[in-house]
PDB file of N, CA and C in Angstrom:
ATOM      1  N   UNK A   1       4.225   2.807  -2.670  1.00  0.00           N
ATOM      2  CA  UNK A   1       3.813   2.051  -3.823  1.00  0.00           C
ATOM      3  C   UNK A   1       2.582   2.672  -4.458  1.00  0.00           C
ATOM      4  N   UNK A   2       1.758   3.053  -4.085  1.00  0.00           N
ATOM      5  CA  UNK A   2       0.421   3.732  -4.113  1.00  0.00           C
ATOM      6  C   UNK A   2       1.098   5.046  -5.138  1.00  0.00           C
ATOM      7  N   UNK A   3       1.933   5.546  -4.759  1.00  0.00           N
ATOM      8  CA  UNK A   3       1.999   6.792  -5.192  1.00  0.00           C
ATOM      9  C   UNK A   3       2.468   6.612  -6.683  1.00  0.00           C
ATOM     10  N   UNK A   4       2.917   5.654  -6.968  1.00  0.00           N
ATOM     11  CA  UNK A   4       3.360   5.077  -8.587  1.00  0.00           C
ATOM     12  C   UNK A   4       2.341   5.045  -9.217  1.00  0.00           C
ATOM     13  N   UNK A   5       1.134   4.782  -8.928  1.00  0.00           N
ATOM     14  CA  UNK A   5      -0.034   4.041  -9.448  1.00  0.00           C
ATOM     15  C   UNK A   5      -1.646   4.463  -9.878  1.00  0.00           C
ATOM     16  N   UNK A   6      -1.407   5.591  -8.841  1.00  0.00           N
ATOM     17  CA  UNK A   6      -2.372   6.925  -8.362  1.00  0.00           C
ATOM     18  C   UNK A   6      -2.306   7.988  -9.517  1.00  0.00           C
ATOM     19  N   UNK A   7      -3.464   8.494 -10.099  1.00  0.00           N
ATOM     20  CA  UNK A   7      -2.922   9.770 -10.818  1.00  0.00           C
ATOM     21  C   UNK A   7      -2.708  11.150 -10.345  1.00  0.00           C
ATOM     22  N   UNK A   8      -1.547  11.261 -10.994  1.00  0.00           N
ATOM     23  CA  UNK A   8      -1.604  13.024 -10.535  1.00  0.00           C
ATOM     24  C   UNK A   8      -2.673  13.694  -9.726  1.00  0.00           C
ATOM     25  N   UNK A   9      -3.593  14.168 -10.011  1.00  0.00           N
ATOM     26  CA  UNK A   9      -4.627  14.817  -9.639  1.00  0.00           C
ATOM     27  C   UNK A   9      -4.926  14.500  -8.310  1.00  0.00           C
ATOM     28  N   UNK A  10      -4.468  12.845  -7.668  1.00  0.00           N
ATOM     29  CA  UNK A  10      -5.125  12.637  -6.947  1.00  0.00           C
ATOM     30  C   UNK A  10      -4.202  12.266  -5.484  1.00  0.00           C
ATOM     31  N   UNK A  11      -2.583  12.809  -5.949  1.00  0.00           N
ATOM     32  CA  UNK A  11      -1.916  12.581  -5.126  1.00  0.00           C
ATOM     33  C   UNK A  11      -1.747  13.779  -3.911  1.00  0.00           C
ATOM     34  N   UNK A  12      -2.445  14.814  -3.731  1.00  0.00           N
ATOM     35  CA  UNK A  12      -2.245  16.079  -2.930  1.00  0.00           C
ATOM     36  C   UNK A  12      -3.614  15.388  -1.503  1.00  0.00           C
ATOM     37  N   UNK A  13      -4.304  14.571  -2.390  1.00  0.00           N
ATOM     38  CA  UNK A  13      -5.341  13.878  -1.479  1.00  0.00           C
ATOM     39  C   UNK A  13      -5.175  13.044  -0.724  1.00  0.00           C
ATOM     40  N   UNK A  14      -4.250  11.749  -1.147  1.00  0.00           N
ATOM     41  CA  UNK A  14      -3.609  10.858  -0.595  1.00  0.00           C
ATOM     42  C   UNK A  14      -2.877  11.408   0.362  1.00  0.00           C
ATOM     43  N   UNK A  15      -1.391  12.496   0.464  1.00  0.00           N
ATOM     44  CA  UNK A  15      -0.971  12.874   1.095  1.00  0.00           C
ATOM     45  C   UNK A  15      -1.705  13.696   2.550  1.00  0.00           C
ATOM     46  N   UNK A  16      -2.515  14.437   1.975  1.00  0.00           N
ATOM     47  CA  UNK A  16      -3.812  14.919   3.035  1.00  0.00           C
ATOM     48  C   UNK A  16      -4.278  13.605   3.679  1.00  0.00           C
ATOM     49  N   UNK A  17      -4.736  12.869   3.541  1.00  0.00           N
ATOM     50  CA  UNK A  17      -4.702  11.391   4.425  1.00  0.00           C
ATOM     51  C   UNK A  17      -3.955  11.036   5.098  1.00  0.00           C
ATOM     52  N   UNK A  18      -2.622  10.865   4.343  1.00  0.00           N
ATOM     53  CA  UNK A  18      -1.703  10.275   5.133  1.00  0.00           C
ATOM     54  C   UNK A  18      -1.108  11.447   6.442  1.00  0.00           C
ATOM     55  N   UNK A  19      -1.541  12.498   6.009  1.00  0.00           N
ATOM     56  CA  UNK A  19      -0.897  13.438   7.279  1.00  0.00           C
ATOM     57  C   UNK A  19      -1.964  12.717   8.485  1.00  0.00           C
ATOM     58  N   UNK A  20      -3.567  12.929   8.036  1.00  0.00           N
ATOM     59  CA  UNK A  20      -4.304  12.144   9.440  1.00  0.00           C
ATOM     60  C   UNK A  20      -3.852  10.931  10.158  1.00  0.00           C
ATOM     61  N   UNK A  21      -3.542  10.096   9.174  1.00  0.00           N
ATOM     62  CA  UNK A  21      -2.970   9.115   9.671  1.00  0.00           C
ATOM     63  C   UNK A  21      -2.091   9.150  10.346  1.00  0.00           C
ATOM     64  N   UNK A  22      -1.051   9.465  10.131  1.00  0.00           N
ATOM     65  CA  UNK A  22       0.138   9.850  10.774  1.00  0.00           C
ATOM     66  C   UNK A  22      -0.013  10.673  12.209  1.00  0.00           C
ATOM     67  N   UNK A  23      -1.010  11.580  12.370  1.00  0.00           N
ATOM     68  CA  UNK A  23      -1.633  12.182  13.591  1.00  0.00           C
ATOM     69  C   UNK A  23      -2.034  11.111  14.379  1.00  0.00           C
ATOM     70  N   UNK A  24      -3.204  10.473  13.653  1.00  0.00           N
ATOM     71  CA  UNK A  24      -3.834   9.152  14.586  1.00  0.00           C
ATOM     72  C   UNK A  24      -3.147   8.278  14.763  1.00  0.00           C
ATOM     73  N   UNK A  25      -2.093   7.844  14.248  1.00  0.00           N
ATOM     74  CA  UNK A  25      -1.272   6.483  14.975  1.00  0.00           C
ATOM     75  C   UNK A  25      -0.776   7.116  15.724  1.00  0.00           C
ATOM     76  N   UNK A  26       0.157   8.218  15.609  1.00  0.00           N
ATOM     77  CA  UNK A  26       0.796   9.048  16.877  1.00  0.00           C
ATOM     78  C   UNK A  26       2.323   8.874  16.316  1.00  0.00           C
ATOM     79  N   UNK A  27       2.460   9.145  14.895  1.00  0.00           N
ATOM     80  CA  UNK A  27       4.147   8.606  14.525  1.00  0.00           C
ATOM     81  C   UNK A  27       4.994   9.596  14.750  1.00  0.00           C
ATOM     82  N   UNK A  28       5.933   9.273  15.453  1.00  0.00           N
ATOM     83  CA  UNK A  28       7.555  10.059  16.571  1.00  0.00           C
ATOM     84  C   UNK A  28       7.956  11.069  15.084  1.00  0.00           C
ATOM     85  N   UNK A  29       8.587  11.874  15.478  1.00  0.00           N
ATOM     86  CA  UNK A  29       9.199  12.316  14.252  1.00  0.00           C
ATOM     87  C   UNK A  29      10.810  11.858  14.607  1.00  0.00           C
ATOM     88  N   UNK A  30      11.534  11.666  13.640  1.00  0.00           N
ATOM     89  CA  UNK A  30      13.081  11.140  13.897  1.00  0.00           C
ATOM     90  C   UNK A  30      14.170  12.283  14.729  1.00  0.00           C
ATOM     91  N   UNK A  31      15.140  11.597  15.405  1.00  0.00           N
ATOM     92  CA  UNK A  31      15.541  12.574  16.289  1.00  0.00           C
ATOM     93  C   UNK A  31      16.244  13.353  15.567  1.00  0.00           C
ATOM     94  N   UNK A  32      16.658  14.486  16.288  1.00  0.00           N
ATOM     95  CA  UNK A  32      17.433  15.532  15.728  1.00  0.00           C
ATOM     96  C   UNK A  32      17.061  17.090  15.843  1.00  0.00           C
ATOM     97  N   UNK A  33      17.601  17.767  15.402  1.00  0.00           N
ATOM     98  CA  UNK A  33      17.096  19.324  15.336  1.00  0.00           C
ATOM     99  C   UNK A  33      17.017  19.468  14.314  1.00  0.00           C
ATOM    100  N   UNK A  34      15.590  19.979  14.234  1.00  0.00           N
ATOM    101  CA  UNK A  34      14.732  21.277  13.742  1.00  0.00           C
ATOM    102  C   UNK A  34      14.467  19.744  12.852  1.00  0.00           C
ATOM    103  N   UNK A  35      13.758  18.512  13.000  1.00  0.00           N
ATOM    104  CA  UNK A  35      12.929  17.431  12.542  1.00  0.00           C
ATOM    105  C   UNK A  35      11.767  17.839  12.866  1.00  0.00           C
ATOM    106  N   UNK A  36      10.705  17.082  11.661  1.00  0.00           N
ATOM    107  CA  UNK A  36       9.298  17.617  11.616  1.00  0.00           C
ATOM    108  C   UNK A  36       9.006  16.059  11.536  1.00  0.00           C
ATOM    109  N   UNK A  37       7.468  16.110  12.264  1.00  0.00           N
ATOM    110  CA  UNK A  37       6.841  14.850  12.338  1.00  0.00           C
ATOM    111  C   UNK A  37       6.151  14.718  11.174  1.00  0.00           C
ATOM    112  N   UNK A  38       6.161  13.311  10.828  1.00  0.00           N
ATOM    113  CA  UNK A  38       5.793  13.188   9.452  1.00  0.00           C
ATOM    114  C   UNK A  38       4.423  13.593   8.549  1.00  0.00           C
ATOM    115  N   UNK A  39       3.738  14.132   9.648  1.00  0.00           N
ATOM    116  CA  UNK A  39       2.385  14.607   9.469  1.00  0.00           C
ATOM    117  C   UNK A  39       2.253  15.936   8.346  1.00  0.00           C
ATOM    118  N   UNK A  40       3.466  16.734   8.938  1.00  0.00           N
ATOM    119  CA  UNK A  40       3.899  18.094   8.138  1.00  0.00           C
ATOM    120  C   UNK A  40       4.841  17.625   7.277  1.00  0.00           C
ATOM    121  N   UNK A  41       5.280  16.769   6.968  1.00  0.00           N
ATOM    122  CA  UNK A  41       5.965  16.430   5.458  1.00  0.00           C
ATOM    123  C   UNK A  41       4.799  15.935   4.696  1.00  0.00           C
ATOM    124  N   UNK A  42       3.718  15.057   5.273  1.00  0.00           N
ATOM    125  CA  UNK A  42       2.650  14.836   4.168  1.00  0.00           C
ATOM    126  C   UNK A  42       1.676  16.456   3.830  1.00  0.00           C
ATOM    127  N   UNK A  43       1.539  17.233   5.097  1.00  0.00           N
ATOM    128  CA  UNK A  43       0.721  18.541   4.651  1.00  0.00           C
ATOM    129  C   UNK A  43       1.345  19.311   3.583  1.00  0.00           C
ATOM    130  N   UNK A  44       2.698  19.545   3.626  1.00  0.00           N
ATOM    131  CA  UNK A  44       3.833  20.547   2.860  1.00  0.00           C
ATOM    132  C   UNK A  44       3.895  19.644   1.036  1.00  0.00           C
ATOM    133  N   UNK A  45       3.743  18.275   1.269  1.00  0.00           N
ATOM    134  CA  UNK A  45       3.594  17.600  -0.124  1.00  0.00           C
ATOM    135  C   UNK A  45       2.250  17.909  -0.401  1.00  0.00           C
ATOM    136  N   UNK A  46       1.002  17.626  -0.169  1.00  0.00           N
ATOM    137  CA  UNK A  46      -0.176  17.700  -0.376  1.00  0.00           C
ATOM    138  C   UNK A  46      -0.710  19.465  -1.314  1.00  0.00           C
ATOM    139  N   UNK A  47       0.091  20.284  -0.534  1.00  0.00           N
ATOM    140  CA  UNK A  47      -0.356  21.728  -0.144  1.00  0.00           C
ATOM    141  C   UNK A  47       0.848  21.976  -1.723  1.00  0.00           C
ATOM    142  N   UNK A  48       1.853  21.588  -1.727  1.00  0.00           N
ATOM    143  CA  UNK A  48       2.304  21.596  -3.177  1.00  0.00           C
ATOM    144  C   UNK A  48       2.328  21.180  -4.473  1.00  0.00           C
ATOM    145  N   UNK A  49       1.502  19.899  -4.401  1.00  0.00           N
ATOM    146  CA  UNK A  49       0.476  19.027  -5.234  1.00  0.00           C
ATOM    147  C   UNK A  49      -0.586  19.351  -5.383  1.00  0.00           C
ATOM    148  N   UNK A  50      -0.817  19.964  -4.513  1.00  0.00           N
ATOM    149  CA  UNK A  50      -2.364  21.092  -4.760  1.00  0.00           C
ATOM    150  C   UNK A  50      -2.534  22.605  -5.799  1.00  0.00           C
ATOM    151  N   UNK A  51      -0.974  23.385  -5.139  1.00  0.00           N
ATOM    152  CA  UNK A  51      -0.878  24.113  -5.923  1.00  0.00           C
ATOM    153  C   UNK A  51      -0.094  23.970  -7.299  1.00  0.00           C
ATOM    154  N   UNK A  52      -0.234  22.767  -7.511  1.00  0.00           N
ATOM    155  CA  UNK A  52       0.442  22.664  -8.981  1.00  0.00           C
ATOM    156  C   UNK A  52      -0.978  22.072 -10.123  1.00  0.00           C
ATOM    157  N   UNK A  53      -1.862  21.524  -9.357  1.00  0.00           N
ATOM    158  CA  UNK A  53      -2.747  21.787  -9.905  1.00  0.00           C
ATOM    159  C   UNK A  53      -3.802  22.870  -9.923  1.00  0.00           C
ATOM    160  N   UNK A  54      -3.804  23.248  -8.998  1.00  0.00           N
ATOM    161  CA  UNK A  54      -4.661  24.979  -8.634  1.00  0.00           C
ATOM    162  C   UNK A  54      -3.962  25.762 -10.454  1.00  0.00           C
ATOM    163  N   UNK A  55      -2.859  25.763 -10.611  1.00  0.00           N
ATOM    164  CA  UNK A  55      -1.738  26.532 -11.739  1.00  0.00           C
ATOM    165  C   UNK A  55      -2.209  26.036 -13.321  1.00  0.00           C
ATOM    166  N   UNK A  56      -2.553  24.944 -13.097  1.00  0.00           N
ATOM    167  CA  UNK A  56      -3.235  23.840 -14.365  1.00  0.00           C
ATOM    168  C   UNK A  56      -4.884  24.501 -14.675  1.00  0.00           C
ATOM    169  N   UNK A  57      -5.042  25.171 -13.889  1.00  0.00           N
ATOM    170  CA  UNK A  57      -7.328  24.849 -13.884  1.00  0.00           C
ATOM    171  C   UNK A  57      -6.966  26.387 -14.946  1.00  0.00           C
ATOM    172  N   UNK A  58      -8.235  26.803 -15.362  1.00  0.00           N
ATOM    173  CA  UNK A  58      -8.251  28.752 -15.818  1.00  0.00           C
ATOM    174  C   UNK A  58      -8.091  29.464 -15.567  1.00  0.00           C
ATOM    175  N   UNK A  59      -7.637  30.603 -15.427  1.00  0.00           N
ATOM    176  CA  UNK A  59      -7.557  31.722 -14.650  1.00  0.00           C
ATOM    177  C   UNK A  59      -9.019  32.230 -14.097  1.00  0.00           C
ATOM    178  N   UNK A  60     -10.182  31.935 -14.949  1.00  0.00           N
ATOM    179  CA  UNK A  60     -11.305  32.553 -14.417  1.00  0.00           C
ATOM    180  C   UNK A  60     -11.976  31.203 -13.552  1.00  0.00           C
ATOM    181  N   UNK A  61     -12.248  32.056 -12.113  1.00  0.00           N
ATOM    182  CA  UNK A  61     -12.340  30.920 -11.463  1.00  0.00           C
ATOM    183  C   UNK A  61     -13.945  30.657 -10.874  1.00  0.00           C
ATOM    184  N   UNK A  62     -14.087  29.400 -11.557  1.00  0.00           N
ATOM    185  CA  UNK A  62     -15.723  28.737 -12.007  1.00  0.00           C
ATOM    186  C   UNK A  62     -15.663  27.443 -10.982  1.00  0.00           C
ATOM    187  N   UNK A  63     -16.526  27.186 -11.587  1.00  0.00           N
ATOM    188  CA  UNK A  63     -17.036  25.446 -10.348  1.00  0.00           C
ATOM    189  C   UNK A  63     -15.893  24.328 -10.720  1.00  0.00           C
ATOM    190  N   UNK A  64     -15.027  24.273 -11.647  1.00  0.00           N
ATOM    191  CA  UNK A  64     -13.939  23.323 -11.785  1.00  0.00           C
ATOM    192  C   UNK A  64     -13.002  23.491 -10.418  1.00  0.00           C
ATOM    193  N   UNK A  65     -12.782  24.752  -9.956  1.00  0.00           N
ATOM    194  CA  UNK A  65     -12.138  25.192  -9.018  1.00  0.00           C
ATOM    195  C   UNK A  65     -12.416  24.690  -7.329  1.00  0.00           C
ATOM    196  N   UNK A  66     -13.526  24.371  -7.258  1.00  0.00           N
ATOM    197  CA  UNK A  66     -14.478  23.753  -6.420  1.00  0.00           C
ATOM    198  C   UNK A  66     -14.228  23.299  -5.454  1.00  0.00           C
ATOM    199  N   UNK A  67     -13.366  22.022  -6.270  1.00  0.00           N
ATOM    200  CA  UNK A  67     -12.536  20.586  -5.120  1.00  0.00           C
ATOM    201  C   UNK A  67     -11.608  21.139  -4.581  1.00  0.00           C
ATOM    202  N   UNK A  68     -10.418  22.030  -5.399  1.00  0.00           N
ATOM    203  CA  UNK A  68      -9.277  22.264  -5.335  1.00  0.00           C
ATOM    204  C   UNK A  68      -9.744  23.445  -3.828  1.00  0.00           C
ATOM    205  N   UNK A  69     -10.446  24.397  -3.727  1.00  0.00           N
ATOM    206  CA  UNK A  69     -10.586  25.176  -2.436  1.00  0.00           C
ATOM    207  C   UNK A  69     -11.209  24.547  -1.176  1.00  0.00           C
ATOM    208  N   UNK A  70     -12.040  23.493  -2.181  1.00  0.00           N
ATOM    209  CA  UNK A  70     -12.542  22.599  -0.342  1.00  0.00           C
ATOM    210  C   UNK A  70     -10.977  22.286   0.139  1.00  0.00           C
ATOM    211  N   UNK A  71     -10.702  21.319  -0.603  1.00  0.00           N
ATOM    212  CA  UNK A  71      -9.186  20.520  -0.300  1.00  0.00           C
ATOM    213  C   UNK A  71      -8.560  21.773   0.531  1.00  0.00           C
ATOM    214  N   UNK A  72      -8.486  22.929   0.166  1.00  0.00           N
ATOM    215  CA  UNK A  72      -7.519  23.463   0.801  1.00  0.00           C
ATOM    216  C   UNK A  72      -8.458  23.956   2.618  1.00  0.00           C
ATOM    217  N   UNK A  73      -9.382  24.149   2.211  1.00  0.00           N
ATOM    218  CA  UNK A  73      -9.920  23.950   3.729  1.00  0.00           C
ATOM    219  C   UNK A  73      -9.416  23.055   4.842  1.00  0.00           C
ATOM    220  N   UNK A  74      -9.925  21.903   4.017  1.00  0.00           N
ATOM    221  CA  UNK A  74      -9.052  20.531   4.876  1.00  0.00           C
ATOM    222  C   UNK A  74      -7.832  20.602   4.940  1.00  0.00           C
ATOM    223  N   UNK A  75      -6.696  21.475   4.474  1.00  0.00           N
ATOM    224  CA  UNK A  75      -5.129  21.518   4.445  1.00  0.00           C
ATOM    225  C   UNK A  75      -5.115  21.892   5.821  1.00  0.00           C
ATOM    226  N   UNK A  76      -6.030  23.395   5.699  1.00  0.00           N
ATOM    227  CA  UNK A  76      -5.631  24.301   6.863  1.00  0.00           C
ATOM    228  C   UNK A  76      -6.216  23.479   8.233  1.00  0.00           C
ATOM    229  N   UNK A  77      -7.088  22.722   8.139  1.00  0.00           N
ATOM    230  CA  UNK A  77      -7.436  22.201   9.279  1.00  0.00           C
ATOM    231  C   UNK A  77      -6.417  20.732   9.618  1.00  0.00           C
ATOM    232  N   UNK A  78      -5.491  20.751   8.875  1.00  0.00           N
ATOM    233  CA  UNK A  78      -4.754  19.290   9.161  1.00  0.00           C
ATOM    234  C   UNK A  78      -3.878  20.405   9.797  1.00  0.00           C
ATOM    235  N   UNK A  79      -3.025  21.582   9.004  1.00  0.00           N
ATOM    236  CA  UNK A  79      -2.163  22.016   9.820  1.00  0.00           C
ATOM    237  C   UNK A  79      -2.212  22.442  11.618  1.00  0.00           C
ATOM    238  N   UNK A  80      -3.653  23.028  11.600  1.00  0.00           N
ATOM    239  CA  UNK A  80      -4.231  23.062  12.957  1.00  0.00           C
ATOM    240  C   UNK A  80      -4.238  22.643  13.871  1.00  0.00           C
ATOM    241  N   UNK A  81      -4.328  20.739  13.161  1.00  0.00           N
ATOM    242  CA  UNK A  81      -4.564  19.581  14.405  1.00  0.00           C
ATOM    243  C   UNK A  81      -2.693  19.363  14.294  1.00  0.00           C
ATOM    244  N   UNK A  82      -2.158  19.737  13.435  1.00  0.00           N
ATOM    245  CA  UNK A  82      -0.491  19.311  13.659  1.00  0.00           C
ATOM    246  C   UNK A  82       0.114  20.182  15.222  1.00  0.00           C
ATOM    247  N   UNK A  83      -0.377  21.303  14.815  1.00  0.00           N
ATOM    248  CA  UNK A  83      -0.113  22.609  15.653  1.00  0.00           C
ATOM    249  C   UNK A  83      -0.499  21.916  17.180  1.00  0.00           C
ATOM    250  N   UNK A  84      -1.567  21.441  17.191  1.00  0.00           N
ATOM    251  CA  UNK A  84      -2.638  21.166  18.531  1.00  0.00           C
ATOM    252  C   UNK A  84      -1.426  19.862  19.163  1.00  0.00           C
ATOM    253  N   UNK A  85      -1.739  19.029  17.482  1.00  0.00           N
ATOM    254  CA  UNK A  85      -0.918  17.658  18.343  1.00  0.00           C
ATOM    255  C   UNK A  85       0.293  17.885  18.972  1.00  0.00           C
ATOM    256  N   UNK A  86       1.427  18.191  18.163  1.00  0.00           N
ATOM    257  CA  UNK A  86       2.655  18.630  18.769  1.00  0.00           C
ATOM    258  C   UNK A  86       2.495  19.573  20.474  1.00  0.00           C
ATOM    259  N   UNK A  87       1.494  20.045  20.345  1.00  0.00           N
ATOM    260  CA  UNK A  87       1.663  21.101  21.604  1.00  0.00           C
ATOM    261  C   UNK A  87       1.182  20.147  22.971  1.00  0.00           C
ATOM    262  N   UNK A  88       0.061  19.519  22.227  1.00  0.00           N
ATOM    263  CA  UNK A  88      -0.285  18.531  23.223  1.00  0.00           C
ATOM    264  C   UNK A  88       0.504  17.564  23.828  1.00  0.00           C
ATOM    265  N   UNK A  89       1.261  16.777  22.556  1.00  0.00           N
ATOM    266  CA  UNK A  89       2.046  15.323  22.641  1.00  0.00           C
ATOM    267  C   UNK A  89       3.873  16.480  23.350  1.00  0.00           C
ATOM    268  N   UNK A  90       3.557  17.379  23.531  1.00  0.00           N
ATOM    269  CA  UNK A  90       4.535  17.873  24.321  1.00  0.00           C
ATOM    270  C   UNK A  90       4.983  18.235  25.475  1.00  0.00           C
ATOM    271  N   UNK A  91       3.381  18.685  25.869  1.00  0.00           N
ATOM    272  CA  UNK A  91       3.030  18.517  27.471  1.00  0.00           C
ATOM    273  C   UNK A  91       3.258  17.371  28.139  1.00  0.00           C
ATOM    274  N   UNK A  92       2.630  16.150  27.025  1.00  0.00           N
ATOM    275  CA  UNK A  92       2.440  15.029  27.973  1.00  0.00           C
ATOM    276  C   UNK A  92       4.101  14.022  28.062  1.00  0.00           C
ATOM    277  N   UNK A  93       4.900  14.849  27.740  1.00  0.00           N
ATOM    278  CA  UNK A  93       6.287  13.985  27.447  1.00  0.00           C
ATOM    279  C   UNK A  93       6.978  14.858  28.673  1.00  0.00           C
ATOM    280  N   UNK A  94       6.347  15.455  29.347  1.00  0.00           N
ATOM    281  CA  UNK A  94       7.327  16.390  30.798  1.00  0.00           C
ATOM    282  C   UNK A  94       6.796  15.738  31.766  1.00  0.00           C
ATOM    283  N   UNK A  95       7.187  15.050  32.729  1.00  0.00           N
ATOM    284  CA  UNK A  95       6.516  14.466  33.876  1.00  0.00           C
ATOM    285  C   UNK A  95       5.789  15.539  34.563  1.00  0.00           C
ATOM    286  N   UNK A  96       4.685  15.370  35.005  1.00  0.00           N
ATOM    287  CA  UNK A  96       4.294  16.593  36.064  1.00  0.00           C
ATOM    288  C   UNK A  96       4.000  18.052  35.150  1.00  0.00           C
ATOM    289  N   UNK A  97       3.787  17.743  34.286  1.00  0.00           N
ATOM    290  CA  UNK A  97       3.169  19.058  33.438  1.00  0.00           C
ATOM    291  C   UNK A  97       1.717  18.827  32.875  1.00  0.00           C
ATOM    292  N   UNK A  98       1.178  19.165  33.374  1.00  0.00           N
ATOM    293  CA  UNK A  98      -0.618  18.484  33.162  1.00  0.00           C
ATOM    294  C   UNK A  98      -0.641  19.684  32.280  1.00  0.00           C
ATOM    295  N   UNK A  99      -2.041  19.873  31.831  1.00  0.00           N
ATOM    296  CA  UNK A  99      -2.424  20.845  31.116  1.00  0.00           C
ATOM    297  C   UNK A  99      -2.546  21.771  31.956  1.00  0.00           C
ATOM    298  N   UNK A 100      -2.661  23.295  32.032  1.00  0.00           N
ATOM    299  CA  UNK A 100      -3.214  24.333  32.192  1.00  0.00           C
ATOM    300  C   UNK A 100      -4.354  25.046  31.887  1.00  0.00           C
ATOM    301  N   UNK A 101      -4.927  25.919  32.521  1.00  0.00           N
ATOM    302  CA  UNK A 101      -6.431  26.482  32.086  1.00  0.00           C
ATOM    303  C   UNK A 101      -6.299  27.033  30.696  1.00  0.00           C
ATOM    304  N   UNK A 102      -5.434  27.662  30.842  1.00  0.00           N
ATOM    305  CA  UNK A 102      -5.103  28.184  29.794  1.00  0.00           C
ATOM    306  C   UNK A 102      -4.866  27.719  28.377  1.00  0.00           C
ATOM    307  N   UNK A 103      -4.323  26.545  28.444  1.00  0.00           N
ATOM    308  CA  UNK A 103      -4.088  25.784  27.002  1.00  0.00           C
ATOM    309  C   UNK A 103      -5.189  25.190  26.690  1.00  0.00           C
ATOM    310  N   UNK A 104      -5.861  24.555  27.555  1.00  0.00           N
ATOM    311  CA  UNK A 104      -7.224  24.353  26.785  1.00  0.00           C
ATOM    312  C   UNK A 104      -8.216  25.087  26.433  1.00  0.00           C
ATOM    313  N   UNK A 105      -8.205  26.481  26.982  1.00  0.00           N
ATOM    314  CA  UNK A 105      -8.745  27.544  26.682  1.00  0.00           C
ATOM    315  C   UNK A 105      -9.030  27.851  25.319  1.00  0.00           C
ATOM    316  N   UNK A 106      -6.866  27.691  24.967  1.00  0.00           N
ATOM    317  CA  UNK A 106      -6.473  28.001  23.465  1.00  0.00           C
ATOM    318  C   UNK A 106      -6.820  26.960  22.757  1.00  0.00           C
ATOM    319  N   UNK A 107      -7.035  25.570  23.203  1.00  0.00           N
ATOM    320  CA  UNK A 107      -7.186  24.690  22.231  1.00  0.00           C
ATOM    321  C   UNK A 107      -8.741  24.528  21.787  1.00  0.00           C
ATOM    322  N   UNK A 108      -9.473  24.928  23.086  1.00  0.00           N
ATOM    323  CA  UNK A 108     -10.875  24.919  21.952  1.00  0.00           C
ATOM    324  C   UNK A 108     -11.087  26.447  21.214  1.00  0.00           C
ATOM    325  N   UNK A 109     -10.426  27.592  21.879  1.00  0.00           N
ATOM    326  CA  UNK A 109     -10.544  28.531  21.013  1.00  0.00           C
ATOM    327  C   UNK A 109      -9.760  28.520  19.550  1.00  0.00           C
ATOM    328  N   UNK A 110      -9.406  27.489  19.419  1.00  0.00           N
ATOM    329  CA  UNK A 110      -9.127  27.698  18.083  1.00  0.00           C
ATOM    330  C   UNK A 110      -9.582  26.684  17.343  1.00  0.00           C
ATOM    331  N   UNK A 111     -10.337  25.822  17.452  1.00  0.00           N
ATOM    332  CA  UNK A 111     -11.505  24.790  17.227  1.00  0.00           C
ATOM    333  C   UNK A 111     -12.795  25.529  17.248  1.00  0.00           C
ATOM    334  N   UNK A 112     -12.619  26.313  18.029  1.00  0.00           N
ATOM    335  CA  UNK A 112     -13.880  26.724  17.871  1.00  0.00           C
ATOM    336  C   UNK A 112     -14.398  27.900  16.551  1.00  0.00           C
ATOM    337  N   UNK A 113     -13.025  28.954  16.379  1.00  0.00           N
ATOM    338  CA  UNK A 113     -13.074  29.476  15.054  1.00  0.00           C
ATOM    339  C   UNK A 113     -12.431  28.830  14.279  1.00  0.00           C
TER     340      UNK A 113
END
């Protein structure tokens, strides 16, 4: 309903939200093969609502440009925590598969750059 009501400009943001959200409640993705949890259907909308306005601004690129490259900061860091969650919320769905040294190794090394 939101998305009727919202302007343009401001729907690549909303969607960037709703991917967190969707991380933090912890929502299943629907069964089947090769299904994506709904987190990466809000990043993949957001990240294309983004670049349709990125296409709209000047070619010479000044401080209007600003929001539109933070935003994409925050894209890449939603895809990150998608990457993390799935790997995580995957371990913990095998009985008897705890973490390894190793994966947490990788998971703050890539938090950490």
């Amino acid at each position: 309903q939101a998305d009727r009501v919202m302007p343009e400009d401001m729907s690549h943001l909303v969607s960037l939200y709703r991917g967190y959200l969707s991380i933090h409640l912890d929502e299943e993705a629907p069964e089947g093969p090769r299904s994506e949890i709904p987190a990466e259907s809000h990043w993949k909308r957001a990240t294309v609502n983004a670049l349709k306005l990125w296409r709209k601004l000047p070619g010479v690129v000044g401080n209007v440009h600003i929001p539109l490259l933070q935003f994409s900061q925050q894209a890449i860091e939603l895809k990150e925590s998608i990457a993390n969650h799935k790997s995580l919320s995957s371990k913990m769905r095998i009985p008897h598969a705890g973490y390894s040294k190793t994966d947490i190794k990788m998971l703050r090394k890539s938090w950490r750059n």
